[in-house]
C-alpha atoms as a PDB file:
ATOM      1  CA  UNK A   1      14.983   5.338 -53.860  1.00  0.00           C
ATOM      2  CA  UNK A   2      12.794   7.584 -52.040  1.00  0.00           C
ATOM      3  CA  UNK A   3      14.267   8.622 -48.950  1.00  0.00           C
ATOM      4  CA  UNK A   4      11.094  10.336 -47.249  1.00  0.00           C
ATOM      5  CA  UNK A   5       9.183   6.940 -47.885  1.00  0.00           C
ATOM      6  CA  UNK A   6      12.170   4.886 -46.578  1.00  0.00           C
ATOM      7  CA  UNK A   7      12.748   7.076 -43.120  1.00  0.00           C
ATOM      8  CA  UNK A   8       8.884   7.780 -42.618  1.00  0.00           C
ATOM      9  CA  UNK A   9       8.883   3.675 -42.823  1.00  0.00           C
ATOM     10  CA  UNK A  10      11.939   3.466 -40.233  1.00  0.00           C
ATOM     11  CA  UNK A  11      10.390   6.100 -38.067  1.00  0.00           C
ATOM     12  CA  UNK A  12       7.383   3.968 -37.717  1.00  0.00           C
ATOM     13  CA  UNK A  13       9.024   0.515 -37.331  1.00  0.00           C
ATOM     14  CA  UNK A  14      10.938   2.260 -34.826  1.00  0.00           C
ATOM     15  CA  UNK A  15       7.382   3.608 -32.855  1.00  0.00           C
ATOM     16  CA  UNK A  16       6.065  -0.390 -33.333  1.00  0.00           C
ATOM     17  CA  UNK A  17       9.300  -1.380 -31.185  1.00  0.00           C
ATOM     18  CA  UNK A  18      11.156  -2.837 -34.483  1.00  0.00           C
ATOM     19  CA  UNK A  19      14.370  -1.357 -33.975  1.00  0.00           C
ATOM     20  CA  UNK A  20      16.247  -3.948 -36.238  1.00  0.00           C
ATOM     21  CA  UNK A  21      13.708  -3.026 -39.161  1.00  0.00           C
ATOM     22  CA  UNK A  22      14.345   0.512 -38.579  1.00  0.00           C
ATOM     23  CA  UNK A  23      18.373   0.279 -38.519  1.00  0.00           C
ATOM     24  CA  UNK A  24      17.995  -1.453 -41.860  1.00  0.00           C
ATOM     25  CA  UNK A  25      16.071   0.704 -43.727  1.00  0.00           C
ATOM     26  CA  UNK A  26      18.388   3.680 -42.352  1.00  0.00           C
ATOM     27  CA  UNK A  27      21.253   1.882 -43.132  1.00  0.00           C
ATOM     28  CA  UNK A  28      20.133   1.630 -46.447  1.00  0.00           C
ATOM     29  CA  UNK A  29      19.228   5.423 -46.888  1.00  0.00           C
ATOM     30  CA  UNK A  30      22.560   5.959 -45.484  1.00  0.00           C
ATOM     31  CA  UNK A  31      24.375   4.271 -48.295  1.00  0.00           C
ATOM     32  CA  UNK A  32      22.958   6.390 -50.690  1.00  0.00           C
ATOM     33  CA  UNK A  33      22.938   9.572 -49.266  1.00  0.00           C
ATOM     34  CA  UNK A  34      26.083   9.661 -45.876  1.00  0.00           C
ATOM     35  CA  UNK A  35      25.154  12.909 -44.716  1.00  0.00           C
ATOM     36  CA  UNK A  36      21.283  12.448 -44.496  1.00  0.00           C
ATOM     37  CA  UNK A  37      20.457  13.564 -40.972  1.00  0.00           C
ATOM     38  CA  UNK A  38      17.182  12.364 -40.016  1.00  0.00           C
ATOM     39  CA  UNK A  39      18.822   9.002 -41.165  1.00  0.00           C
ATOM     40  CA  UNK A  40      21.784   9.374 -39.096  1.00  0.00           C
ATOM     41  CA  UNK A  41      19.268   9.997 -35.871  1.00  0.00           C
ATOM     42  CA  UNK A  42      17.018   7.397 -36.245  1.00  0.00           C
ATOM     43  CA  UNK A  43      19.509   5.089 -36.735  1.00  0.00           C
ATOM     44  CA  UNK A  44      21.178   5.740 -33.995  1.00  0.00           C
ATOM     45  CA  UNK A  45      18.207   5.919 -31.530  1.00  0.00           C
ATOM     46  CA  UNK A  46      17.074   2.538 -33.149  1.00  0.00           C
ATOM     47  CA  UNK A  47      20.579   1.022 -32.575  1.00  0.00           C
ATOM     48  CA  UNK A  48      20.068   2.445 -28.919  1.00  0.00           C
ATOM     49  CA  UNK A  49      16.891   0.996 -28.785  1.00  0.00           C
ATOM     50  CA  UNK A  50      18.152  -2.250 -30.288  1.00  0.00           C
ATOM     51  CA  UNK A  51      20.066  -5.084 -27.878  1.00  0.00           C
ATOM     52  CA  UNK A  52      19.799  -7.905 -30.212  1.00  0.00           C
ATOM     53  CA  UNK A  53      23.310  -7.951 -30.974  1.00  0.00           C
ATOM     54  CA  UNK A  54      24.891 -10.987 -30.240  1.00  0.00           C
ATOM     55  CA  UNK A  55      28.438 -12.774 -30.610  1.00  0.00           C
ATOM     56  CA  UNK A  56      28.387 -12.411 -34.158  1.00  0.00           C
ATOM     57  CA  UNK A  57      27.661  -8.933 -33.781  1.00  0.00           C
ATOM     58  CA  UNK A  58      30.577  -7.907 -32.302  1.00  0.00           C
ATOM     59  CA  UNK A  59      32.908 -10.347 -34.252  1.00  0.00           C
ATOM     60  CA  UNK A  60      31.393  -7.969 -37.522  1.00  0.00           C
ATOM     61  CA  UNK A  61      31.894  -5.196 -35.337  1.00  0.00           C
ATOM     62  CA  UNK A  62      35.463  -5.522 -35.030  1.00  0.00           C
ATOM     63  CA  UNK A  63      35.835  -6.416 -38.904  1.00  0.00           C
ATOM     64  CA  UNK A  64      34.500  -3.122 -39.339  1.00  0.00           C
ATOM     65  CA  UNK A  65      36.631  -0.992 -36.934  1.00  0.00           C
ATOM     66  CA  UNK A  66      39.548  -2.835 -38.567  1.00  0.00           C
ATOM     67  CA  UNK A  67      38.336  -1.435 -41.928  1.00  0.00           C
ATOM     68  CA  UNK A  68      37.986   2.071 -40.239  1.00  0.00           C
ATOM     69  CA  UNK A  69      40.901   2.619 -39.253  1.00  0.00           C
ATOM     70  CA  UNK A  70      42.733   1.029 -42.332  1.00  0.00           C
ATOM     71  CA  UNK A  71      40.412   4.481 -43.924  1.00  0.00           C
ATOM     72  CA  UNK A  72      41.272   6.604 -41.701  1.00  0.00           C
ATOM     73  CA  UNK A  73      44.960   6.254 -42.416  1.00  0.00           C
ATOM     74  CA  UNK A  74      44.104   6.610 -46.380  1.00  0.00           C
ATOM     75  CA  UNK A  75      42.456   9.801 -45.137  1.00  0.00           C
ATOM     76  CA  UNK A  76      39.133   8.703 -46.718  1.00  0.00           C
ATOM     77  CA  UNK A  77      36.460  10.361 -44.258  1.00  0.00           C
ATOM     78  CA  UNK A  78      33.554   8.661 -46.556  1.00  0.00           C
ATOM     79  CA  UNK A  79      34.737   5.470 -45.861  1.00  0.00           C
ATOM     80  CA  UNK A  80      35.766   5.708 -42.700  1.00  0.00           C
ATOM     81  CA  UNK A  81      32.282   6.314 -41.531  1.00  0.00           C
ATOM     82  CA  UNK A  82      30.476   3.958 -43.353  1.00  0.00           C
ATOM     83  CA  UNK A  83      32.348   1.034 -41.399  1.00  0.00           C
ATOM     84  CA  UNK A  84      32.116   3.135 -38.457  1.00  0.00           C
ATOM     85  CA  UNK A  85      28.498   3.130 -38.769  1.00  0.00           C
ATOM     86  CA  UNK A  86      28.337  -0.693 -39.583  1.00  0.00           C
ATOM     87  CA  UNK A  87      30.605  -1.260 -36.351  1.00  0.00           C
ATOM     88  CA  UNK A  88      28.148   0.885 -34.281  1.00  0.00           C
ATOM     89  CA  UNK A  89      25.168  -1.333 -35.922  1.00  0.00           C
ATOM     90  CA  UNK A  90      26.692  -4.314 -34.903  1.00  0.00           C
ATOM     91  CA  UNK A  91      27.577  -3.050 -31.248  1.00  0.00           C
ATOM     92  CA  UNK A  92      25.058  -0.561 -30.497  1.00  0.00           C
ATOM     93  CA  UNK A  93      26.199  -0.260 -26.996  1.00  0.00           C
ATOM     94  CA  UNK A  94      29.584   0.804 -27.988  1.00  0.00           C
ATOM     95  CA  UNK A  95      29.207   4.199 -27.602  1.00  0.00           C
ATOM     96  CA  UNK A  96      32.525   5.018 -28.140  1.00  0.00           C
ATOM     97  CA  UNK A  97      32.002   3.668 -32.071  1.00  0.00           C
ATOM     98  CA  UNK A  98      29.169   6.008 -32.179  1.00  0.00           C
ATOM     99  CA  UNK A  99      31.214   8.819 -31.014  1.00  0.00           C
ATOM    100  CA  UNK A 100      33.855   7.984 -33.842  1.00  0.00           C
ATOM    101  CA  UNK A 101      31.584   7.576 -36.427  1.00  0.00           C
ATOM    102  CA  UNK A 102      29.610  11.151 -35.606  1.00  0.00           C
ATOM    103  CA  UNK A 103      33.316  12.196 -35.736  1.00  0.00           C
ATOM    104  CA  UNK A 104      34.406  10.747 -39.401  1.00  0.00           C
ATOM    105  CA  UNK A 105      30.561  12.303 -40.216  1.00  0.00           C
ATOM    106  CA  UNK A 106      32.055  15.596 -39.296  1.00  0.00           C
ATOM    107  CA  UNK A 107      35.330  15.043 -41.275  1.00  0.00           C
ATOM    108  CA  UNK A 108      33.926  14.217 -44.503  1.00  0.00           C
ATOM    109  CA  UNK A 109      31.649  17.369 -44.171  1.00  0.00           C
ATOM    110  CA  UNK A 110      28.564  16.091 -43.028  1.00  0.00           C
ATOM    111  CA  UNK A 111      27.876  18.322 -40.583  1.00  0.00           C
ATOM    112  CA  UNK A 112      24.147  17.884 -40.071  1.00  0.00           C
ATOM    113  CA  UNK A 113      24.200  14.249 -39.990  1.00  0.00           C
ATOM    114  CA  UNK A 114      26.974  14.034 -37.237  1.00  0.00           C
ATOM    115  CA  UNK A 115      25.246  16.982 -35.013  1.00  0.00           C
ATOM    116  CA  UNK A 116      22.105  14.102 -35.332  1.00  0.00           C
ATOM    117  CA  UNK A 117      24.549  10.994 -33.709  1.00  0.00           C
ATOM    118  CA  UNK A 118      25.945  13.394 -31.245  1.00  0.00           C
ATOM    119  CA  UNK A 119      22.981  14.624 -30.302  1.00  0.00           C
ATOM    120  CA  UNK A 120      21.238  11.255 -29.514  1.00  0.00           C
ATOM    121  CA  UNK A 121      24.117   9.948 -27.604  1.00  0.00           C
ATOM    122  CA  UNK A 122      24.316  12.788 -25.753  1.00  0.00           C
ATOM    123  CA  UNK A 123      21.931  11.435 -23.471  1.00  0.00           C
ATOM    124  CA  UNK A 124      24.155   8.431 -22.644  1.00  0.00           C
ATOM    125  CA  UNK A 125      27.510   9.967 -23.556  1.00  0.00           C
ATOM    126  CA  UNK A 126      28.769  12.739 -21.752  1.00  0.00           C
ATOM    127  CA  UNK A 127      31.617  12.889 -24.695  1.00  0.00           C
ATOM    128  CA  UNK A 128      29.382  12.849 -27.411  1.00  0.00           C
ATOM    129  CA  UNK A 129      27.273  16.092 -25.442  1.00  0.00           C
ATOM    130  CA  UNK A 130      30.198  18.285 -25.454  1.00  0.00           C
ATOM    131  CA  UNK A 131      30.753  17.408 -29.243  1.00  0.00           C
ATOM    132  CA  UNK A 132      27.456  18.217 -30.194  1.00  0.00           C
ATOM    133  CA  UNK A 133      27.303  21.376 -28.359  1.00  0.00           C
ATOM    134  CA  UNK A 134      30.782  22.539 -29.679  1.00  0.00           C
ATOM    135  CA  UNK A 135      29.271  21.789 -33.178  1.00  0.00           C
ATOM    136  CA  UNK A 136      25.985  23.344 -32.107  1.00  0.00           C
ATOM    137  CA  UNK A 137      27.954  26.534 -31.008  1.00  0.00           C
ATOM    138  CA  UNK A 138      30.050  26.425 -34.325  1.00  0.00           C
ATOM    139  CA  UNK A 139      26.660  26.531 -36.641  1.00  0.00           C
ATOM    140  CA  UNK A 140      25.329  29.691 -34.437  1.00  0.00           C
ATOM    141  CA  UNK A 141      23.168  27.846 -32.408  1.00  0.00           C
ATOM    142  CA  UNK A 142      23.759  28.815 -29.147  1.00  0.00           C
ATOM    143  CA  UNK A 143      20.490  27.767 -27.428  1.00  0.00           C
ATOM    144  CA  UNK A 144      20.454  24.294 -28.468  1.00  0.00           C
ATOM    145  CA  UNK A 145      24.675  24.232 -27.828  1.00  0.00           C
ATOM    146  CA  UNK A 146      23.956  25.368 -24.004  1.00  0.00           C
ATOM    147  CA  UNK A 147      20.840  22.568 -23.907  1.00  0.00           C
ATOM    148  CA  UNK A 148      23.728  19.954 -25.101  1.00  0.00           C
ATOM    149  CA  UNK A 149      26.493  21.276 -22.425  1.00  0.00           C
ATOM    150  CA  UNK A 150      23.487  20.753 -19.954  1.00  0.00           C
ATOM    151  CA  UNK A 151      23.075  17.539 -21.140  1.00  0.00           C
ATOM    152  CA  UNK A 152      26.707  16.699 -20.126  1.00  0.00           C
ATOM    153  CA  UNK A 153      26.713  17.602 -16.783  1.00  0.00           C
ATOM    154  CA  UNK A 154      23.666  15.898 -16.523  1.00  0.00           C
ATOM    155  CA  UNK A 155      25.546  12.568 -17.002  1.00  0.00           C
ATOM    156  CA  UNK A 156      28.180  13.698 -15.442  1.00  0.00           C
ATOM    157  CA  UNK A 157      28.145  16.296 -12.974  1.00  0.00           C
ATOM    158  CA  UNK A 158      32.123  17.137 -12.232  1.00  0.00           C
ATOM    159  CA  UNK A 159      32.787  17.753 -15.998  1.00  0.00           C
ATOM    160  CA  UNK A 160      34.740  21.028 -15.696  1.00  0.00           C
ATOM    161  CA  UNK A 161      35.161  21.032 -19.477  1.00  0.00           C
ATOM    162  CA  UNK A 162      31.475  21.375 -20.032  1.00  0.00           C
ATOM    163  CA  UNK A 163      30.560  23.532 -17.077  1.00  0.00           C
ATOM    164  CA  UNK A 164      33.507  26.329 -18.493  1.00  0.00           C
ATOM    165  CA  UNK A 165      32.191  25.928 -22.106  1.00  0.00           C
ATOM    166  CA  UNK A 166      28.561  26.287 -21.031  1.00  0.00           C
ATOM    167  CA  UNK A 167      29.781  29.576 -18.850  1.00  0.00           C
ATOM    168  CA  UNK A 168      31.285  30.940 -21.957  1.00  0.00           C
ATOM    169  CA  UNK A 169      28.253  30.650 -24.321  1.00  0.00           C
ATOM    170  CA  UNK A 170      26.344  31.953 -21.954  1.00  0.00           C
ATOM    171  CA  UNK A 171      28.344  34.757 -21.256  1.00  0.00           C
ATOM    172  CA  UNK A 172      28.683  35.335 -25.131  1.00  0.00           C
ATOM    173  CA  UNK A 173      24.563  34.537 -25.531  1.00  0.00           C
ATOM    174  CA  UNK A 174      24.408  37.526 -22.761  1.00  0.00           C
ATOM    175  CA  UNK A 175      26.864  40.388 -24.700  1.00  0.00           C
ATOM    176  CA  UNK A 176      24.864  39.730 -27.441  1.00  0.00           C
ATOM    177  CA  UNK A 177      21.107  39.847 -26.107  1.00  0.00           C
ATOM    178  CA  UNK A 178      21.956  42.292 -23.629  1.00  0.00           C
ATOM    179  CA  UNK A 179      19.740  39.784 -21.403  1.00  0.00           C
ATOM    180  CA  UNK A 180      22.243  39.115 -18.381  1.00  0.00           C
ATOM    181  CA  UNK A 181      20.504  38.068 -15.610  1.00  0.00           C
ATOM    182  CA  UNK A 182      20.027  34.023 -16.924  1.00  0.00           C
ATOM    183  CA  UNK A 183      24.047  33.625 -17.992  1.00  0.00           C
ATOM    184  CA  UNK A 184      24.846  35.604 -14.680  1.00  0.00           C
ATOM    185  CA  UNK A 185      23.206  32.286 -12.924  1.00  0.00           C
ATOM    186  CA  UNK A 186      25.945  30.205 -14.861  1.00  0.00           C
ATOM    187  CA  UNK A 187      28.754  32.199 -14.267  1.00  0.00           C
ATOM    188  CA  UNK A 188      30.899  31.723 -11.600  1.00  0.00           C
ATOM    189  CA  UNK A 189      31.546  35.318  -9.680  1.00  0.00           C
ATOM    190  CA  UNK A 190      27.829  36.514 -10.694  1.00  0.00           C
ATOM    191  CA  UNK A 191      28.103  40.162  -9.547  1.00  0.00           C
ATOM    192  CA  UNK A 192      31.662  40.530 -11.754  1.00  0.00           C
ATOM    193  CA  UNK A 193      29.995  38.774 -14.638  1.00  0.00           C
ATOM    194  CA  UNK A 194      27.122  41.414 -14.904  1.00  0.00           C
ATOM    195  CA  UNK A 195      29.614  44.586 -14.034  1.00  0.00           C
ATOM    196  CA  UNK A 196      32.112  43.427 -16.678  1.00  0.00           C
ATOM    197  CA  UNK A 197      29.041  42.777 -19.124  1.00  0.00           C
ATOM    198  CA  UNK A 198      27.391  45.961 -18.753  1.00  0.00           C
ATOM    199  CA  UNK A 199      30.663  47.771 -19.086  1.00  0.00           C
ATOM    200  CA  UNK A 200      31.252  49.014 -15.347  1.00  0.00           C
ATOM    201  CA  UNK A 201      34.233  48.811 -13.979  1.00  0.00           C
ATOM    202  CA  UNK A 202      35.047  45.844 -11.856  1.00  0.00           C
ATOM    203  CA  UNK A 203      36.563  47.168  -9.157  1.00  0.00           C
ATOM    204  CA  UNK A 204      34.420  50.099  -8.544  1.00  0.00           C
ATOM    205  CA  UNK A 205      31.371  47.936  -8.875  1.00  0.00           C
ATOM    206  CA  UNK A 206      32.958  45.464  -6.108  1.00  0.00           C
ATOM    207  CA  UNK A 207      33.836  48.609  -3.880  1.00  0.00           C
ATOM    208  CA  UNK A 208      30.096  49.954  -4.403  1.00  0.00           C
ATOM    209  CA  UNK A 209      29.015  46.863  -2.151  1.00  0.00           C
ATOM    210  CA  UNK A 210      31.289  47.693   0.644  1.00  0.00           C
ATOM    211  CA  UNK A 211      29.626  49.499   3.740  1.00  0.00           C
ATOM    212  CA  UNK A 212      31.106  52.663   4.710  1.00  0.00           C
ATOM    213  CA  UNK A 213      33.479  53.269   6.826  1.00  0.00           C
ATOM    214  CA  UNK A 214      34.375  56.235   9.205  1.00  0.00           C
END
């Protein structure tokens, strides 16, 4: 099998509005190769893309999840998100099934290929944002993990859990750069964030601000 071929092929049904095509030919890839990435993305924006799924969809859907979990107990990652991935195929707007198959992705090693499902439903998923920007984070990339914790509060606003893990990177991003200025933006006592960061003292930068008094 040539994968290239195969995913240019699903790329393009997917452009021509063939979503179904393109899940198949991913799906396929997929089987041969679990922790292919550009697989695992377009397959998940084509199930996205794809509301075809009908009653028997879900009835296969929940065959699958059965199956899933049945792996999960024998603590085989590799099989856990293949059905995963069939279940999410069969009941694309199940985002939740997406989210757990990114996560058995992750398990079984496939790091790559589960930052590419997180990372698509991260626009739908406010979950599935704050994975892929922890696993962004993990891999060094900081940029893409504070675009990701962005994306979160995007969806949804009052996520504390995001807005204190995107305040942290940034504050980290900022100690290493030496750039302070754009994390000191995020962070929630600005003036404190840029003292403590440059290595002034806290207090003494606080009292600095304080008019005089006779």
């Amino acid at each position: 099998m040539n994968l290239k071929t195969h995913l240019d092929r699903a790329e393009q049904a997917l452009d021509r509005g063939q979503p179904d095509f393109a899940m198949e030919l991913c799906d396929q890839v997929l089987d041969f190769a679990p922790g292919e990435a550009r697989a695992a993305d377009l397959l998940t924006r084509a199930a996205l893309a794809d509301d075809s799924s009908g009653l028997f969809g879900k009835f296969g859907a929940g065959t699958s999840g059965l199956a899933a979990r049945f792996s999960r107990l024998t603590r085989n990652a590799d099989a856990e998100a293949r059905q995963l991935r069939r279940a999410f195929v069969k009941s694309p707007s199940n985002h939740a099934v997406g989210e757990q198959w990114a996560d058995a992705l992750e398990r079984a090693g496939y790091a790559g290929a589960a930052l590419a499902v997180f990372g698509v439903l991260a626009e739908v998923h406010a979950g599935c944002a704050k994975r892929a920007g922890a696993l962004a984070a993990a891999h060094g990339d900081i940029d893409i993990a504070l675009d990701y914790y962005q994306k979160a509060l995007e969806v949804d606003p009052r996520d504390t859990e995001a807005m204190r893990a995107r305040k942290n990177l940034a504050a980290e991003q900022a100690l290493k750069t030496k750039r302070y200025e754009g994390a000191a933006d995020i962070a929630l006592d600005p003036s404190a964030f840029l003292a403590a960061a440059r290595g002034e003292d806290v207090a003494e930068s606080a009292d600095e601000g304080l008019p005089e008094t006779e």
